[in-house]
Protein backbone atom coordinates (compact mmCIF):
# COMPACT_ATOMS: atom_id res chain seq x y z
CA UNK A 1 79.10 78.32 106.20
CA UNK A 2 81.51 81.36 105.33
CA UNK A 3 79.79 83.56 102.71
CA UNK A 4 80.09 87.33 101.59
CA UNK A 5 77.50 89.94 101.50
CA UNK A 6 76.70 90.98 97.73
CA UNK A 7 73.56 93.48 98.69
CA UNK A 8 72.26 94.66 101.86
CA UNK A 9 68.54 97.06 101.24
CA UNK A 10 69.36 99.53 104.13
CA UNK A 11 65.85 100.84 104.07
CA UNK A 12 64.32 97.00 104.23
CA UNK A 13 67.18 95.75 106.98
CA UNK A 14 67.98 92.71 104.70
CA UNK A 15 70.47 91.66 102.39
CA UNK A 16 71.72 88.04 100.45
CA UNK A 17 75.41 86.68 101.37
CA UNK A 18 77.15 83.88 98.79
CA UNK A 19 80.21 82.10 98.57
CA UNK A 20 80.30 82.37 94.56
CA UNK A 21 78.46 83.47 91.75
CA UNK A 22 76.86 80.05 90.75
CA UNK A 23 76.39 79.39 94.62
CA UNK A 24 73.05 79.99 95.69
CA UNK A 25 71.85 83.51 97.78
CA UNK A 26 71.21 83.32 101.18
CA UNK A 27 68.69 85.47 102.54
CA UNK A 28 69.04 87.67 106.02
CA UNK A 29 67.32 89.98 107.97
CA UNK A 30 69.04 92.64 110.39
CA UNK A 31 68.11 90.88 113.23
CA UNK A 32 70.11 87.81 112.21
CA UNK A 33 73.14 89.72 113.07
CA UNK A 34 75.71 89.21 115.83
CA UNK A 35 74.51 92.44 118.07
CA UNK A 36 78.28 92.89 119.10
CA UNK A 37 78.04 96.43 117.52
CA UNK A 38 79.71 97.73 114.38
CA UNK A 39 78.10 99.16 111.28
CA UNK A 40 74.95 97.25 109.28
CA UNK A 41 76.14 95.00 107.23
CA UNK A 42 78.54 95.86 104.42
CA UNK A 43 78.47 94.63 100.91
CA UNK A 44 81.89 92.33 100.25
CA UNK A 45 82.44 91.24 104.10
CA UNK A 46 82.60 87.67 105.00
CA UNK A 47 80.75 86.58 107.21
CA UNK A 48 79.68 83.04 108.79
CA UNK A 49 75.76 82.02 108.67
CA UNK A 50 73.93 80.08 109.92
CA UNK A 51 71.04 78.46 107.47
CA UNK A 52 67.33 77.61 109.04
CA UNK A 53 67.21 73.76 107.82
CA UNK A 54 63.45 74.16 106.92
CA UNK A 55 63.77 76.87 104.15
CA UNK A 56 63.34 75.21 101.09
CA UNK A 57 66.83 75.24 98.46
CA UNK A 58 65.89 77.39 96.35
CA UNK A 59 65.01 80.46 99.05
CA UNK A 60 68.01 79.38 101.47
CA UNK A 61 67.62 82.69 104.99
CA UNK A 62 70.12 82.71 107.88
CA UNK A 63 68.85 82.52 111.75
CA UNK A 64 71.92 83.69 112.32
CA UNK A 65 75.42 85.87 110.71
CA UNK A 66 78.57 86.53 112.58
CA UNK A 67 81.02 88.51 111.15
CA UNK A 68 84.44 87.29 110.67
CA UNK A 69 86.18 90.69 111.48
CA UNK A 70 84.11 93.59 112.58
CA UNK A 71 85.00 96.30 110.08
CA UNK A 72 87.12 99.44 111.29
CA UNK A 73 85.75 102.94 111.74
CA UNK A 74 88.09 105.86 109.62
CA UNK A 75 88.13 109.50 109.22
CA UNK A 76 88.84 111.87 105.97
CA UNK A 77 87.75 114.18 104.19
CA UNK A 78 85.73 114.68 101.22
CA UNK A 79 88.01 115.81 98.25
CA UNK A 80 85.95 115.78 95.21
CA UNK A 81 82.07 115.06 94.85
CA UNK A 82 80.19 115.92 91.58
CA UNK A 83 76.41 116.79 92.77
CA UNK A 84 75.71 116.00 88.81
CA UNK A 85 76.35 112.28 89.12
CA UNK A 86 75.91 111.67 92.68
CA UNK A 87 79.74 110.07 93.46
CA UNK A 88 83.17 111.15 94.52
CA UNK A 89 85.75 110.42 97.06
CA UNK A 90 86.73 110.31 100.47
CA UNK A 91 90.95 110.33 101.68
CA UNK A 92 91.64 109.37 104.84
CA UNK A 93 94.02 110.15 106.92
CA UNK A 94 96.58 107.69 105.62
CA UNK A 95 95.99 109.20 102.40
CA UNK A 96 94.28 106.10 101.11
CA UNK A 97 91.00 107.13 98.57
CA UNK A 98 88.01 105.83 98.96
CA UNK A 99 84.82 105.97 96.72
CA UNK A 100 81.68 107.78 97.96
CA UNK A 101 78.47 107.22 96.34
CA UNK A 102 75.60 109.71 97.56
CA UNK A 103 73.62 106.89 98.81
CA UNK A 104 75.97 106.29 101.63
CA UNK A 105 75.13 109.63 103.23
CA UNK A 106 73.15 110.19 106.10
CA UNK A 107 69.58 111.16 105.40
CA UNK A 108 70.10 111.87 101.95
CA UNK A 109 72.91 114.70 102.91
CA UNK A 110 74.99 115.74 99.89
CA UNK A 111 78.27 116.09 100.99
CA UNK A 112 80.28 118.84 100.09
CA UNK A 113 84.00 119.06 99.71
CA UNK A 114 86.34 119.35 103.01
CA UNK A 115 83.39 117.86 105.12
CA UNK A 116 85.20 115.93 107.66
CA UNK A 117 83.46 112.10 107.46
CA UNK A 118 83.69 108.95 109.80
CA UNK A 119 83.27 105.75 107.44
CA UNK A 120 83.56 102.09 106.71
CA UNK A 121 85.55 100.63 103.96
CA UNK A 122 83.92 98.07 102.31
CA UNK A 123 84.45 95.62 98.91
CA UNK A 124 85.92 97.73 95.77
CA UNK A 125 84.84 99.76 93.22
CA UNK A 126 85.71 99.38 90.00
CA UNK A 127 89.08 97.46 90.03
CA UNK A 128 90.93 100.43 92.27
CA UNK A 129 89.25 102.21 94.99
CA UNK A 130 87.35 100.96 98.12
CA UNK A 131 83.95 102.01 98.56
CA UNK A 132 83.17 104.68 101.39
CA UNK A 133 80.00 102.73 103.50
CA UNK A 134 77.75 103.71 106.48
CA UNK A 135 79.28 107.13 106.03
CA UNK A 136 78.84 109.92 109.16
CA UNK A 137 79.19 113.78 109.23
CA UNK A 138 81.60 114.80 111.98
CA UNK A 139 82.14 118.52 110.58
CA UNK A 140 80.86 120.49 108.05
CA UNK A 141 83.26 122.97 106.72
């Protein structure tokens, strides 16, 4: 079944994928995923899961995801990030902007503006922007 992440626990390696709102969660570890490389997994993807038959309705886990398109790796910069609030933005080099929320950062880093970033784009924020997910430090200005 095709279903999209809505939460992935970084720290716990697990997350739930749905199709809807009123569908049901699915349940999956890390270790259910395709090892073909790429990020963890990233909250709005698709992906397609696999369901164990013998979990009960209710508590529905994958034995195994695949993701539909393995998500692309970009560069930018941070432009603005308020250390008061914990959020601002990444713009890559198309000139696209992406949201960055503090949480994203390696080892609680606090990034710091013109630090040059490798990221993921994942599901929106807000109605606008992108989010900025899985984010790296390639240079520290």
């Amino acid at each position: 079944m095709r279903l999209r992440v809505v939460k992935y626990i970084p720290g716990g390696l697990y997350g739930f994928a749905q199709s809807s709102e009123e569908d049901a969660r699915v349940f999956f570890h890390l270790t259910a995923f395709d090892p073909r490389g790429g990020p963890p997994p990233i909250v709005g993807e698709e992906v397609e899961v696999e369901v164990d038959q013998n979990s009960p309705p209710d508590r529905l886990r994958a034995i195994r995801a695949t993701r539909v398109r393995l998500p692309e790796s970009l560069n930018g910069d941070v432009t603005r990030f308020d250390h008061n609030v914990g959020y601002g933005f990444i713009t890559d080099e198309s000139g696209a902007q992406y949201f960055l929320h503090r949480s994203e950062m390696p080892n609680g880093e606090m990034p710091t503006m013109g630090m040059r970033v490798s990221f993921y784009a994942g599901g929106a924020f807000g109605k606008n922007k992108p989010r900025a997910c899985h984010v790296t430090v390639l240079e520290r200005p």
